[in-house]
Protein backbone atom coordinates (compact mmCIF):
# COMPACT_ATOMS: atom_id res chain seq x y z
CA UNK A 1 0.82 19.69 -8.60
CA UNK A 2 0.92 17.35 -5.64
CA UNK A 3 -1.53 14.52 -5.10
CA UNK A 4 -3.37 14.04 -1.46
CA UNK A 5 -2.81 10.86 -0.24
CA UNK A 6 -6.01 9.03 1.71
CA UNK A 7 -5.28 5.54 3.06
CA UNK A 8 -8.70 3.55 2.85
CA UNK A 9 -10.07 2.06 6.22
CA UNK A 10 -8.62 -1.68 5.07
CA UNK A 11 -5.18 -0.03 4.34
CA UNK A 12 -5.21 1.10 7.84
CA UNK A 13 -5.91 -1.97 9.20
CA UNK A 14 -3.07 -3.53 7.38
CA UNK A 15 -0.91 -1.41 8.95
CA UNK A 16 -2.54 -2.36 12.08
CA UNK A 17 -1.87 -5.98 11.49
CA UNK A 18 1.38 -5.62 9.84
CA UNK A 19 2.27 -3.91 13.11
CA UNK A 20 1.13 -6.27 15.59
CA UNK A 21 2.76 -9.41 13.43
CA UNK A 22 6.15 -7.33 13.42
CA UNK A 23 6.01 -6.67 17.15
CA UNK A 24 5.00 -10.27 17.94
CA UNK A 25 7.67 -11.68 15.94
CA UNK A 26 10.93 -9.50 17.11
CA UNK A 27 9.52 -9.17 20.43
CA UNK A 28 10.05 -4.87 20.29
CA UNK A 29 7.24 -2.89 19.60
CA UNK A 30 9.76 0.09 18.88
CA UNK A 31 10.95 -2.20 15.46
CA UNK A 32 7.52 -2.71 14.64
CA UNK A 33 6.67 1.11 15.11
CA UNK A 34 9.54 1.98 12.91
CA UNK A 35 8.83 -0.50 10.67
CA UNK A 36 5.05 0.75 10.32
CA UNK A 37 6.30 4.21 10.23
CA UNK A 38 8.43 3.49 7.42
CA UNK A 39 5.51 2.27 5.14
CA UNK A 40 3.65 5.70 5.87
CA UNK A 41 6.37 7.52 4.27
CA UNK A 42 6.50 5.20 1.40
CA UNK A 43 2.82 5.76 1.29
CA UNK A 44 3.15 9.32 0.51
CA UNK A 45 6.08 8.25 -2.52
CA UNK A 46 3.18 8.59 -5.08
CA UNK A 47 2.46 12.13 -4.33
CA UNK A 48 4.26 14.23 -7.06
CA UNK A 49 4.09 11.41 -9.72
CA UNK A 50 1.60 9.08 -9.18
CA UNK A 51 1.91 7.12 -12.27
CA UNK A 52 5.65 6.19 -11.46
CA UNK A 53 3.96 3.03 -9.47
CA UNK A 54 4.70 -0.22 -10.81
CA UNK A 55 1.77 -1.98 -12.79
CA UNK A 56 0.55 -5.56 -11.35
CA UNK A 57 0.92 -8.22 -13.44
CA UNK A 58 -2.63 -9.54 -13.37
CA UNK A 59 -4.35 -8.53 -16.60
CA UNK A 60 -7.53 -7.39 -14.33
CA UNK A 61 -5.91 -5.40 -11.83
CA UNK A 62 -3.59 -3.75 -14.33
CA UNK A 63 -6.79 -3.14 -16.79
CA UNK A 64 -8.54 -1.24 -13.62
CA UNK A 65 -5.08 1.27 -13.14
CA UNK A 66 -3.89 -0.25 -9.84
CA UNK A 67 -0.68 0.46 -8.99
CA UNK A 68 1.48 -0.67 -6.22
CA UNK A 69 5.01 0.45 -4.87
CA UNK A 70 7.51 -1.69 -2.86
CA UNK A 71 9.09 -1.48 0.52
CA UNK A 72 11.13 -3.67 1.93
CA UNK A 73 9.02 -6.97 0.88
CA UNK A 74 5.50 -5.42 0.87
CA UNK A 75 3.23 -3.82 -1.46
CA UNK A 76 1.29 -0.68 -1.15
CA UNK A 77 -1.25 -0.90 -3.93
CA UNK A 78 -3.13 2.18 -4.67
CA UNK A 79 -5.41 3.53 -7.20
CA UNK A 80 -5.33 7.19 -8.70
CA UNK A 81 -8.43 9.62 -8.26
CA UNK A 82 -7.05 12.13 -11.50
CA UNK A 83 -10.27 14.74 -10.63
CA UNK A 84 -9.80 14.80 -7.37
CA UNK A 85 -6.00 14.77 -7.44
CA UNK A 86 -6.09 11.71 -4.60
CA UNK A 87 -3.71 8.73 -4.28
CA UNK A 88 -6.50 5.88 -2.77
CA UNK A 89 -3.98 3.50 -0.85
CA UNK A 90 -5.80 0.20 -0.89
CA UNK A 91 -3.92 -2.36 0.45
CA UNK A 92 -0.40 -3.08 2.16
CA UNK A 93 0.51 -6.32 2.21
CA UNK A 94 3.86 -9.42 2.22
CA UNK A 95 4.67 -9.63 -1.38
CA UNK A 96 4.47 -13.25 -1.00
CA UNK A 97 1.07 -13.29 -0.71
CA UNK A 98 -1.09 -13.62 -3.94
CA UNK A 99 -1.92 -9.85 -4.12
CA UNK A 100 -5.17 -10.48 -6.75
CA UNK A 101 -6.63 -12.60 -4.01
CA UNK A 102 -6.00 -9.61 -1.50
CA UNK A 103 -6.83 -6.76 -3.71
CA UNK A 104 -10.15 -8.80 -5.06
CA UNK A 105 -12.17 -7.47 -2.31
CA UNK A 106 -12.02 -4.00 -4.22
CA UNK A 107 -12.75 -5.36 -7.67
């Protein structure tokens, strides 16, 4: 059975942001559109196997079942909703960031 994916209001945001950085940086709003458009589809990855995401490697964040998935340098963590058969995208983000400082605000 397939899995619904929702992005959350912050996840959308990121993309948002993630966007306008892209498009600020390489001048061309076309690479940041294709850029933003790739880490939809990678959103939807967890759909047929949700628990293929990789596992965070703070104790916390792995103890609460978050998840995250790679693309290209960022993460797309997301937590499972088993009843209601949803993927919850939290948070897209640089890897190089400290991602329990950015995922915190859902803990």
């Amino acid at each position: 059975m397939s899995y619904h994916v929702r992005l959350t209001e912050t996840a959308k945001q990121d993309l948002r942001e993630i966007a306008y950085y892209i498009a600020d940086q390489a001048r061309d709003k076309e690479v940041a559109r294709n850029f933003v458009n790739e880490l939809r589809v990678s959103c939807n990855r967890p759909t047929d196997f949700p628990q293929a995401g990789a596992l965070p490697k703070d104790h916390v964040l792995r103890s609460m079942d978050y998840r995250h998935i790679a693309h290209k340098g960022y993460l797309i963590f997301y937590i499972v909703d088993e009843p209601e058969k949803t993927v919850n995208i939290l948070a897209i983000f640089n890897a190089r960031k400290d991602d329990l400082r950015v995922i915190s605000r859902f803990i």
